[in-house]
PDB file of N, CA and C in Angstrom:
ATOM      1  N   UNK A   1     -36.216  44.468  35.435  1.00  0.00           N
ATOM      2  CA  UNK A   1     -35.983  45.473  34.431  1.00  0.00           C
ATOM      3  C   UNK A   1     -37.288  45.896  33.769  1.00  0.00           C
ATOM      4  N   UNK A   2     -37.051  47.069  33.184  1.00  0.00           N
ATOM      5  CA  UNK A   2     -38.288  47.790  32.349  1.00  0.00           C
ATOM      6  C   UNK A   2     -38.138  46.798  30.904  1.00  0.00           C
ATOM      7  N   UNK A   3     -39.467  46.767  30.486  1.00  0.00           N
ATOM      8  CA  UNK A   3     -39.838  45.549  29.037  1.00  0.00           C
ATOM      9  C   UNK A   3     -39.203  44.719  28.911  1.00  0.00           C
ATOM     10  N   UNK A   4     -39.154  43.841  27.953  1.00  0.00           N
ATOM     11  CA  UNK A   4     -38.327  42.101  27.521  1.00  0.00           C
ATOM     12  C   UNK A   4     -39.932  41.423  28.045  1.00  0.00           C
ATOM     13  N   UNK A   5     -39.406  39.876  27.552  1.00  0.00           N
ATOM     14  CA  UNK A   5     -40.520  39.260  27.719  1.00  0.00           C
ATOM     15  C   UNK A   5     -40.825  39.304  28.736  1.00  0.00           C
ATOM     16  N   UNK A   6     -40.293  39.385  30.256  1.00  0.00           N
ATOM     17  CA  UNK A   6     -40.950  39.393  31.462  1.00  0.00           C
ATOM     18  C   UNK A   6     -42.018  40.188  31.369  1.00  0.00           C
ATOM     19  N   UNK A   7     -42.310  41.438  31.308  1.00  0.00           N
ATOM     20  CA  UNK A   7     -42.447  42.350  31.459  1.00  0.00           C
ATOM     21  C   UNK A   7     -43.966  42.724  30.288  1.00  0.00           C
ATOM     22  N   UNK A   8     -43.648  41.979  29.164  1.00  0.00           N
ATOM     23  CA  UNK A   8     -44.689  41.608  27.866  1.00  0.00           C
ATOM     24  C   UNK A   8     -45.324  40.267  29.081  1.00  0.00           C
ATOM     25  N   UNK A   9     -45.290  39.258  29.512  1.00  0.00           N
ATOM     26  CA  UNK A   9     -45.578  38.151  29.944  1.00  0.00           C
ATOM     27  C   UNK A   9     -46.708  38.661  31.571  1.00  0.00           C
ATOM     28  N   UNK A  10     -45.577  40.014  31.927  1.00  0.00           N
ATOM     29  CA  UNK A  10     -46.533  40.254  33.391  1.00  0.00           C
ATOM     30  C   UNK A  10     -47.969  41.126  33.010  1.00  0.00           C
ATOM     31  N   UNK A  11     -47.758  41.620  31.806  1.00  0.00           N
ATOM     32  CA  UNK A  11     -49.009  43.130  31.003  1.00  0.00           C
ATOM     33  C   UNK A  11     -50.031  41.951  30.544  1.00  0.00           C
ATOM     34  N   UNK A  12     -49.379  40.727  29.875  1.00  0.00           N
ATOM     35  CA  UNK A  12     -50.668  40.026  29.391  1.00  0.00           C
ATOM     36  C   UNK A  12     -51.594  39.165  31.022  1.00  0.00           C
ATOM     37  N   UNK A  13     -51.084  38.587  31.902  1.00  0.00           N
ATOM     38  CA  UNK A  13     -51.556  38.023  32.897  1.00  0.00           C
ATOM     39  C   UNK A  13     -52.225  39.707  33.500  1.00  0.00           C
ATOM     40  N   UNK A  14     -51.860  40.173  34.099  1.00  0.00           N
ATOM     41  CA  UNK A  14     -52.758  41.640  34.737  1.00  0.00           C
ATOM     42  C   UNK A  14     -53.989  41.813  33.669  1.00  0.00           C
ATOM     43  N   UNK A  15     -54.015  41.525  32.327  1.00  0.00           N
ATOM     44  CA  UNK A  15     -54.709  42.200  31.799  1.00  0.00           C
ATOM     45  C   UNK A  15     -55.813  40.637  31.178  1.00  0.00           C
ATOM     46  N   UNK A  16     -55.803  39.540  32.041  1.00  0.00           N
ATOM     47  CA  UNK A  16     -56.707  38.610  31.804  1.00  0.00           C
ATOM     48  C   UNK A  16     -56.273  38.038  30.565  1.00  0.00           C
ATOM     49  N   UNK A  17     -55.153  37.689  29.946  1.00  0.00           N
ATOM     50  CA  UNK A  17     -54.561  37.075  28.741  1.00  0.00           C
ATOM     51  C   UNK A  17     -53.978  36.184  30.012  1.00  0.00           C
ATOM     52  N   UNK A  18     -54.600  34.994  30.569  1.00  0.00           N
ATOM     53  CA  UNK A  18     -53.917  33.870  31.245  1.00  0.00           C
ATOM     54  C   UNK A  18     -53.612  32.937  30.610  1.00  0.00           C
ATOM     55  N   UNK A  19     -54.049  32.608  29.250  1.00  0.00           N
ATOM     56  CA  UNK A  19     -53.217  31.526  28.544  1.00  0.00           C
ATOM     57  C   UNK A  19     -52.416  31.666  27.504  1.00  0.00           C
ATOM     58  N   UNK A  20     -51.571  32.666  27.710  1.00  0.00           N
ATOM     59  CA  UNK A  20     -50.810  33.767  26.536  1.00  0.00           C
ATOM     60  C   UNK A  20     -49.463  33.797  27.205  1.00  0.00           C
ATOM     61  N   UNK A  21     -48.429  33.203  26.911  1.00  0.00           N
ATOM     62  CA  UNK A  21     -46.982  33.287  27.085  1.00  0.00           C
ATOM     63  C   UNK A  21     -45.810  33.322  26.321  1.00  0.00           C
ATOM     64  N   UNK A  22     -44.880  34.209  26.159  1.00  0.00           N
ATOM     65  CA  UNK A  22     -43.949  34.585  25.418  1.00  0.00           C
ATOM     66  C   UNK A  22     -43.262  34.205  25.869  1.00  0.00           C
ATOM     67  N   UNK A  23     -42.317  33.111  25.340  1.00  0.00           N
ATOM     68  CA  UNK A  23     -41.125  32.545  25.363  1.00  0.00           C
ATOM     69  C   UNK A  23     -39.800  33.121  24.389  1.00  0.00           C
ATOM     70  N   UNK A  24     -40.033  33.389  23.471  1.00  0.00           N
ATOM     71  CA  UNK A  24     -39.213  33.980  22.175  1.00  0.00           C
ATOM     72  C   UNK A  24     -40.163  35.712  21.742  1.00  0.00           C
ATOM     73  N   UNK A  25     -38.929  36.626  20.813  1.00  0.00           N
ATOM     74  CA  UNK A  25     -39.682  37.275  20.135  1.00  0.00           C
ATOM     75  C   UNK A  25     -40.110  36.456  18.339  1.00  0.00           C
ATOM     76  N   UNK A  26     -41.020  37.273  17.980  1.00  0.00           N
ATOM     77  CA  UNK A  26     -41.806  36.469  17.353  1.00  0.00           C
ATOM     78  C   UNK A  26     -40.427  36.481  15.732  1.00  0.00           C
ATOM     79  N   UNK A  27     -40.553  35.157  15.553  1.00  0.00           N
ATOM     80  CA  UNK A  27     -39.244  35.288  14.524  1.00  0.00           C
ATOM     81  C   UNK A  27     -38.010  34.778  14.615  1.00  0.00           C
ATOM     82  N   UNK A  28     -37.992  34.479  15.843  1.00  0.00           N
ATOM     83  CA  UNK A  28     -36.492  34.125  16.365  1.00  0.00           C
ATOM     84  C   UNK A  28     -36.155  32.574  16.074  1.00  0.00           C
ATOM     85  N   UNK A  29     -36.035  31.897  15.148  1.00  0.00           N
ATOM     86  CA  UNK A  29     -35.942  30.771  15.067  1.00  0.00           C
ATOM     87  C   UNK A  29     -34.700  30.157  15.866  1.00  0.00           C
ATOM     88  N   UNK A  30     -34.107  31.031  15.922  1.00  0.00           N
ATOM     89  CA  UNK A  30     -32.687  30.311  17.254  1.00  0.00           C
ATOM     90  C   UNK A  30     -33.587  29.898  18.083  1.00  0.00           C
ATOM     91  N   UNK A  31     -33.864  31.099  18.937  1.00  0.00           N
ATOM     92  CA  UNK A  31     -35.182  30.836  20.252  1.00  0.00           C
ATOM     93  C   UNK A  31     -35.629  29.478  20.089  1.00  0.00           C
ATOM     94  N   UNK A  32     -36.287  29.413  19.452  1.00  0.00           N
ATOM     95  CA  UNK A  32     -37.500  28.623  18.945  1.00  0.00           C
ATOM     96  C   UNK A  32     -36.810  27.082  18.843  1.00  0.00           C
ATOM     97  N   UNK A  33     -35.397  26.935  18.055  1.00  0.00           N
ATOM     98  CA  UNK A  33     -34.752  25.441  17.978  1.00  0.00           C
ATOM     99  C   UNK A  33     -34.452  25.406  19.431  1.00  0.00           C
ATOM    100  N   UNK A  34     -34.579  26.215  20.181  1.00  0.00           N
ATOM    101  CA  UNK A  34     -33.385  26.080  21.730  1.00  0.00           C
ATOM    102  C   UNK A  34     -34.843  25.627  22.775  1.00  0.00           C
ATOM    103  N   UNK A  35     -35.960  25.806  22.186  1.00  0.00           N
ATOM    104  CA  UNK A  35     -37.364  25.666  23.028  1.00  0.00           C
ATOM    105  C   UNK A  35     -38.004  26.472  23.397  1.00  0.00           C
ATOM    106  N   UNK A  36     -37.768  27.168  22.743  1.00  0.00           N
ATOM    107  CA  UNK A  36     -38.773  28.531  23.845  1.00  0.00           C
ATOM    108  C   UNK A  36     -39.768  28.983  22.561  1.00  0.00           C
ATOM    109  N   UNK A  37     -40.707  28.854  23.242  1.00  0.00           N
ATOM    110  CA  UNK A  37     -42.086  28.546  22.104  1.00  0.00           C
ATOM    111  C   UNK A  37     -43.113  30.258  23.011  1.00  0.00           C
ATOM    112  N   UNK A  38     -44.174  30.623  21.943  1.00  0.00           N
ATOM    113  CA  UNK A  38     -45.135  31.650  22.396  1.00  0.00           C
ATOM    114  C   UNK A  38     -46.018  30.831  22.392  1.00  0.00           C
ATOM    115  N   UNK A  39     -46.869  30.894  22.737  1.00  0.00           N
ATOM    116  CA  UNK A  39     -48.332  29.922  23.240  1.00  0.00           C
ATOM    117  C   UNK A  39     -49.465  30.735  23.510  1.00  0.00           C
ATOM    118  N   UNK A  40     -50.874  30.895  22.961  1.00  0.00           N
ATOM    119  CA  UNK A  40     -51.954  31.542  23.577  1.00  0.00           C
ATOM    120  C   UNK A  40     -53.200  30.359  23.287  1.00  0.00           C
ATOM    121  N   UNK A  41     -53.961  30.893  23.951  1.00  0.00           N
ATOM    122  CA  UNK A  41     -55.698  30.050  23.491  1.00  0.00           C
ATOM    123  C   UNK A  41     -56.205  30.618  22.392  1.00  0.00           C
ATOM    124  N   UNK A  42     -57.550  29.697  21.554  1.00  0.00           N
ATOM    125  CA  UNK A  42     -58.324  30.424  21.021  1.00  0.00           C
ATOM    126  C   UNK A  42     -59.065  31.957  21.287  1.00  0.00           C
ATOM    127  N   UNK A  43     -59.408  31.747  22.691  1.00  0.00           N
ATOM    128  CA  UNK A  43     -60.391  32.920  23.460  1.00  0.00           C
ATOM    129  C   UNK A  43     -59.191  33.890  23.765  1.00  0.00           C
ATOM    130  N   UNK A  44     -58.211  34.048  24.774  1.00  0.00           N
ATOM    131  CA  UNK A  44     -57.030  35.418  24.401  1.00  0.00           C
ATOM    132  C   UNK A  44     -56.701  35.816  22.947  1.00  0.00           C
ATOM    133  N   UNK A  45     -56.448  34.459  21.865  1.00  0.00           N
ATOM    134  CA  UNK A  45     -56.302  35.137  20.631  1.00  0.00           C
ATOM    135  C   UNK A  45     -57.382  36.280  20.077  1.00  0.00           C
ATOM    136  N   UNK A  46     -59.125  35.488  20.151  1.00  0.00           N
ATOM    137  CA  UNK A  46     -59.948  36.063  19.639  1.00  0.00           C
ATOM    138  C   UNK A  46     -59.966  37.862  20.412  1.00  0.00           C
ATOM    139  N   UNK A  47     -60.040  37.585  21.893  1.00  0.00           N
ATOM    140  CA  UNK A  47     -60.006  38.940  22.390  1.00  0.00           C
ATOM    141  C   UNK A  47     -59.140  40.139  21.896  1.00  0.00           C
ATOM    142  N   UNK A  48     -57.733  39.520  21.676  1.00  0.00           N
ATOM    143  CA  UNK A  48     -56.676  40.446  21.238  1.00  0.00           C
ATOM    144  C   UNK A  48     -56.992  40.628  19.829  1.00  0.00           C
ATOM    145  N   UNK A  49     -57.400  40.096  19.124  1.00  0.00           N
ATOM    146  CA  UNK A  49     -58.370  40.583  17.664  1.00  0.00           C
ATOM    147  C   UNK A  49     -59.351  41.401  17.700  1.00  0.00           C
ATOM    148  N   UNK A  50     -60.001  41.284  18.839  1.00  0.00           N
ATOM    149  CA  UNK A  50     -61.234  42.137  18.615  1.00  0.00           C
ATOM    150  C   UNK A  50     -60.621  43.616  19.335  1.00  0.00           C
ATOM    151  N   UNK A  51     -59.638  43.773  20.362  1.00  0.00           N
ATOM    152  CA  UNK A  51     -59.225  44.776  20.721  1.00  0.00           C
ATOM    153  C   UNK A  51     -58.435  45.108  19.557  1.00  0.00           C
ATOM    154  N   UNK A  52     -57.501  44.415  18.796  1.00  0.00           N
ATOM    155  CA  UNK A  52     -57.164  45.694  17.298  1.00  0.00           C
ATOM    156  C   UNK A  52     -57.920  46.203  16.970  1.00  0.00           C
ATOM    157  N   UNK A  53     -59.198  46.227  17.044  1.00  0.00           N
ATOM    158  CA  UNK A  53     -60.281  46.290  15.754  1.00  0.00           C
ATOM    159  C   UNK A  53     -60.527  47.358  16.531  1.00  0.00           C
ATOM    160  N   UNK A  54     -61.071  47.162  17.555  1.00  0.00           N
ATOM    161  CA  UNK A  54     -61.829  48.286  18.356  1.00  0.00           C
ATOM    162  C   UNK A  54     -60.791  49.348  18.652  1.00  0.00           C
ATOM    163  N   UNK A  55     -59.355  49.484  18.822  1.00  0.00           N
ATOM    164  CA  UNK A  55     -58.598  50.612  18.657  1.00  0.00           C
ATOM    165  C   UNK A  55     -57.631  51.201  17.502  1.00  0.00           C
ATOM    166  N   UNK A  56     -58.321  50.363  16.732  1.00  0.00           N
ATOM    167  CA  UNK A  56     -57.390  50.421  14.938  1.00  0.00           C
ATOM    168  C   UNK A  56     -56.159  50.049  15.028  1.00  0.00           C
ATOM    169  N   UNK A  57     -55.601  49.258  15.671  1.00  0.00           N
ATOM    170  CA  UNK A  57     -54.367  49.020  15.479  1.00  0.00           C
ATOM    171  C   UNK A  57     -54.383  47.848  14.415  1.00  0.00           C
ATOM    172  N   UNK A  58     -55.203  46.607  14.200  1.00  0.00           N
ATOM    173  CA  UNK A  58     -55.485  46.462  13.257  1.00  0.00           C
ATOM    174  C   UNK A  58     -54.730  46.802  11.753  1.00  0.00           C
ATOM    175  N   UNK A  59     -54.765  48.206  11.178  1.00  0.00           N
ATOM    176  CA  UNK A  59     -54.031  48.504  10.613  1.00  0.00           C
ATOM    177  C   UNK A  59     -52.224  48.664   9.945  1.00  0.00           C
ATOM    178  N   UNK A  60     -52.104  48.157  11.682  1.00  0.00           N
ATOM    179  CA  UNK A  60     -50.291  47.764  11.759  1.00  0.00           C
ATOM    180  C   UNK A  60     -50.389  46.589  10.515  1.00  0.00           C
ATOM    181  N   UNK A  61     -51.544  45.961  10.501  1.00  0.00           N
ATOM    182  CA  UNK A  61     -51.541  43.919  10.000  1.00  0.00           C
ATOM    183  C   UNK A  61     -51.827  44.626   8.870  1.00  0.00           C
ATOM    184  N   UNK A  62     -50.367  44.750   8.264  1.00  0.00           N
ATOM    185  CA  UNK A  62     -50.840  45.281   6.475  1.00  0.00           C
ATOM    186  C   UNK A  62     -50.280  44.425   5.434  1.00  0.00           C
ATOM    187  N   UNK A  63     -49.807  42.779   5.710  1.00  0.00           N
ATOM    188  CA  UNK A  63     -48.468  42.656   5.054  1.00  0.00           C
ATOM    189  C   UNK A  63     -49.437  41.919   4.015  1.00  0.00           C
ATOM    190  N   UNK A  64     -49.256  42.076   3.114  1.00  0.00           N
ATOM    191  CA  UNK A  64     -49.990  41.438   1.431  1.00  0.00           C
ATOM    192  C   UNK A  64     -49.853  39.935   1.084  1.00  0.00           C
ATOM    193  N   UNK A  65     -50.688  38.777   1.556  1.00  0.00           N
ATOM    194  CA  UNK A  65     -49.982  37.565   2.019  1.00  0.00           C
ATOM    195  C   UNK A  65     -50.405  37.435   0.519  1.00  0.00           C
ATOM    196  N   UNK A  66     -51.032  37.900  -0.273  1.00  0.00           N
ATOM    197  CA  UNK A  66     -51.709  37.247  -1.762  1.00  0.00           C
ATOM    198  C   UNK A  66     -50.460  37.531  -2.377  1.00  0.00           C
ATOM    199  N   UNK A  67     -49.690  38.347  -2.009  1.00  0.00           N
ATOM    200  CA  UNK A  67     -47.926  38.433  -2.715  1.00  0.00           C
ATOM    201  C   UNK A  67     -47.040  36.999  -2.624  1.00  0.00           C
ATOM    202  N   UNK A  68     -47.475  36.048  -1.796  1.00  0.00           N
ATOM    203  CA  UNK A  68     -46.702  34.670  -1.688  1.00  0.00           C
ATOM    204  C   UNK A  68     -47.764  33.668  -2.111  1.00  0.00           C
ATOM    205  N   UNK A  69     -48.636  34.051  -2.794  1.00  0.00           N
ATOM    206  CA  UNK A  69     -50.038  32.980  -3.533  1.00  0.00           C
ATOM    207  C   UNK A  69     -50.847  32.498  -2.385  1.00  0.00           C
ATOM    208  N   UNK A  70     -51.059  32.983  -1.526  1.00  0.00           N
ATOM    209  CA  UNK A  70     -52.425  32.711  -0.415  1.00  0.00           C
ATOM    210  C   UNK A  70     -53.774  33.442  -1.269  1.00  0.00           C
ATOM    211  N   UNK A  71     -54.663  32.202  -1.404  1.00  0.00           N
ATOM    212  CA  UNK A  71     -55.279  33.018  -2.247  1.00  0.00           C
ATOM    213  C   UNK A  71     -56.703  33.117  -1.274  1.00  0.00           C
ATOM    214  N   UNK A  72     -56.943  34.530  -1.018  1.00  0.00           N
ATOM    215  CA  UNK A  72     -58.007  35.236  -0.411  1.00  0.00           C
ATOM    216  C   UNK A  72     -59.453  35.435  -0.882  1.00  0.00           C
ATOM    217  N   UNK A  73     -60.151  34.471  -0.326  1.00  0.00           N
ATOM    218  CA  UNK A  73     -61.769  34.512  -0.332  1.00  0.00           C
ATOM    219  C   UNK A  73     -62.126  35.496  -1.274  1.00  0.00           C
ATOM    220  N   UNK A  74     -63.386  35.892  -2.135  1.00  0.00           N
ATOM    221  CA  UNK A  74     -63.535  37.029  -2.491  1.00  0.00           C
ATOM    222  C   UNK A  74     -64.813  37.547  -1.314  1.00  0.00           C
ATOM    223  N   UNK A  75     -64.692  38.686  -1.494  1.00  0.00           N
ATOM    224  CA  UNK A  75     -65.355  39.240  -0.742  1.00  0.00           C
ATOM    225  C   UNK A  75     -64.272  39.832   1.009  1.00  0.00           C
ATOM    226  N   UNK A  76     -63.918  38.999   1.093  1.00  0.00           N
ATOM    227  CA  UNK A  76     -62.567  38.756   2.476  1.00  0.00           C
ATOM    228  C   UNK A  76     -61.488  39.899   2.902  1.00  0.00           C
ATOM    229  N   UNK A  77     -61.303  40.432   4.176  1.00  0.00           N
ATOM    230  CA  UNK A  77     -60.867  40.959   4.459  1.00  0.00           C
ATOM    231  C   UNK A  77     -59.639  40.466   5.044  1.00  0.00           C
ATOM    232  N   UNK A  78     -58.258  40.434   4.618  1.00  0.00           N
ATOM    233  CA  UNK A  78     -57.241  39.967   5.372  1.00  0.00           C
ATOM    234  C   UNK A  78     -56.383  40.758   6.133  1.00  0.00           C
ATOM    235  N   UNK A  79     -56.131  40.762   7.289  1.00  0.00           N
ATOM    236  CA  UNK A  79     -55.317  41.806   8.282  1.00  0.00           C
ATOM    237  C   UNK A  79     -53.869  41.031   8.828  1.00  0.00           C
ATOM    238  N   UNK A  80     -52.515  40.904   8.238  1.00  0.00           N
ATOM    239  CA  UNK A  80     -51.811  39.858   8.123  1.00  0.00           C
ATOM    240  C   UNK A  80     -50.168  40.239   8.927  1.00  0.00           C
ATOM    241  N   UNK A  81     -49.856  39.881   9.723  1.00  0.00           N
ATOM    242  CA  UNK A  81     -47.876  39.918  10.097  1.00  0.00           C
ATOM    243  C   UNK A  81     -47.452  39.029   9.730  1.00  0.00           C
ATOM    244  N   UNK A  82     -45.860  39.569   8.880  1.00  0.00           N
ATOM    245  CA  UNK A  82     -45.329  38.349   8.295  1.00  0.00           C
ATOM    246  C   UNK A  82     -44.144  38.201   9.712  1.00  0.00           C
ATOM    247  N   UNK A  83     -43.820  36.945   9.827  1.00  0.00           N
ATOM    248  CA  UNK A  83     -42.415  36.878  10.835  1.00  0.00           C
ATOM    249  C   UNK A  83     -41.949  36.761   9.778  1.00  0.00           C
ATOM    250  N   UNK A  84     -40.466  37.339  10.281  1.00  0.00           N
ATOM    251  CA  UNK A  84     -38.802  36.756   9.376  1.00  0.00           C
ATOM    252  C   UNK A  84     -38.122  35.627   9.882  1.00  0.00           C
ATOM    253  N   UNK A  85     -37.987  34.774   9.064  1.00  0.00           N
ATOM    254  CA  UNK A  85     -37.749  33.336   9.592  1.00  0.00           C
ATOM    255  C   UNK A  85     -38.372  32.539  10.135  1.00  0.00           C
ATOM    256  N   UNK A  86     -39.361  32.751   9.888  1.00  0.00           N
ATOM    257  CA  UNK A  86     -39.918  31.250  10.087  1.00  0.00           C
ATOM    258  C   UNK A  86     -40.708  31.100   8.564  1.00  0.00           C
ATOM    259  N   UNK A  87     -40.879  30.722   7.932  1.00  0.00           N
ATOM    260  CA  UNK A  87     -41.547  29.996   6.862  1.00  0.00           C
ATOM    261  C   UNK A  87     -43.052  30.284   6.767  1.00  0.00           C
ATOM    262  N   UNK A  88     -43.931  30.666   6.228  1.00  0.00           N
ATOM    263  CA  UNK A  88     -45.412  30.668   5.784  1.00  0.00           C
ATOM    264  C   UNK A  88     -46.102  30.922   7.756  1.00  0.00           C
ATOM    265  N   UNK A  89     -45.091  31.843   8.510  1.00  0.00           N
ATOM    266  CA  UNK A  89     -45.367  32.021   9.458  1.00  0.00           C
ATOM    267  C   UNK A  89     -46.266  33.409   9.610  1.00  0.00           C
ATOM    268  N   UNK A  90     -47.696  33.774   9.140  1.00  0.00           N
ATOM    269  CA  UNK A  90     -47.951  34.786   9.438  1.00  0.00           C
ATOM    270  C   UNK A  90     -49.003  35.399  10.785  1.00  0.00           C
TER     271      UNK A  90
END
């Protein structure tokens, strides 16, 4: 079929994200008690950071974590997704 995790799972391997696997969507704590976990490395994480940056998507990461008392460096730039359901999961 067209998209679902297969399909998210086959775009990250083609595209050199080899230690990046989607088991659940992000949030799903059913998923998640039943085992099915997302998993990446440091180095795919860092890459997929630096590609927000470099195509502004970046900007999607707007959620205000200093609204739940994370308290942010001064000077610090925070770019943040909250999940629903899971706990201090951002």
């Amino acid at each position: 079929g067209i998209g679902g995790l297969d399909a998210l799972n086959d775009w990250l391997s083609d595209n050199r994200y080899s230690r990046t696997t989607f088991g659940r969507k992000f949030g799903d704590v059913a998923a998640s008690e039943r085992g099915y976990e997302n998993y990446t490395s440091a180095d795919d994480a860092a890459r997929m950071l630096s590609a927000c940056i470099n195509d502004g998507s970046y900007e999607l990461m707007n959620y205000d974590i200093a609204s739940e008392g994370v308290r942010i460096p001064a000077g610090a730039t925070v770019h943040a997704h909250r999940g629903m359901g899971i706990q201090d999961a951002y």
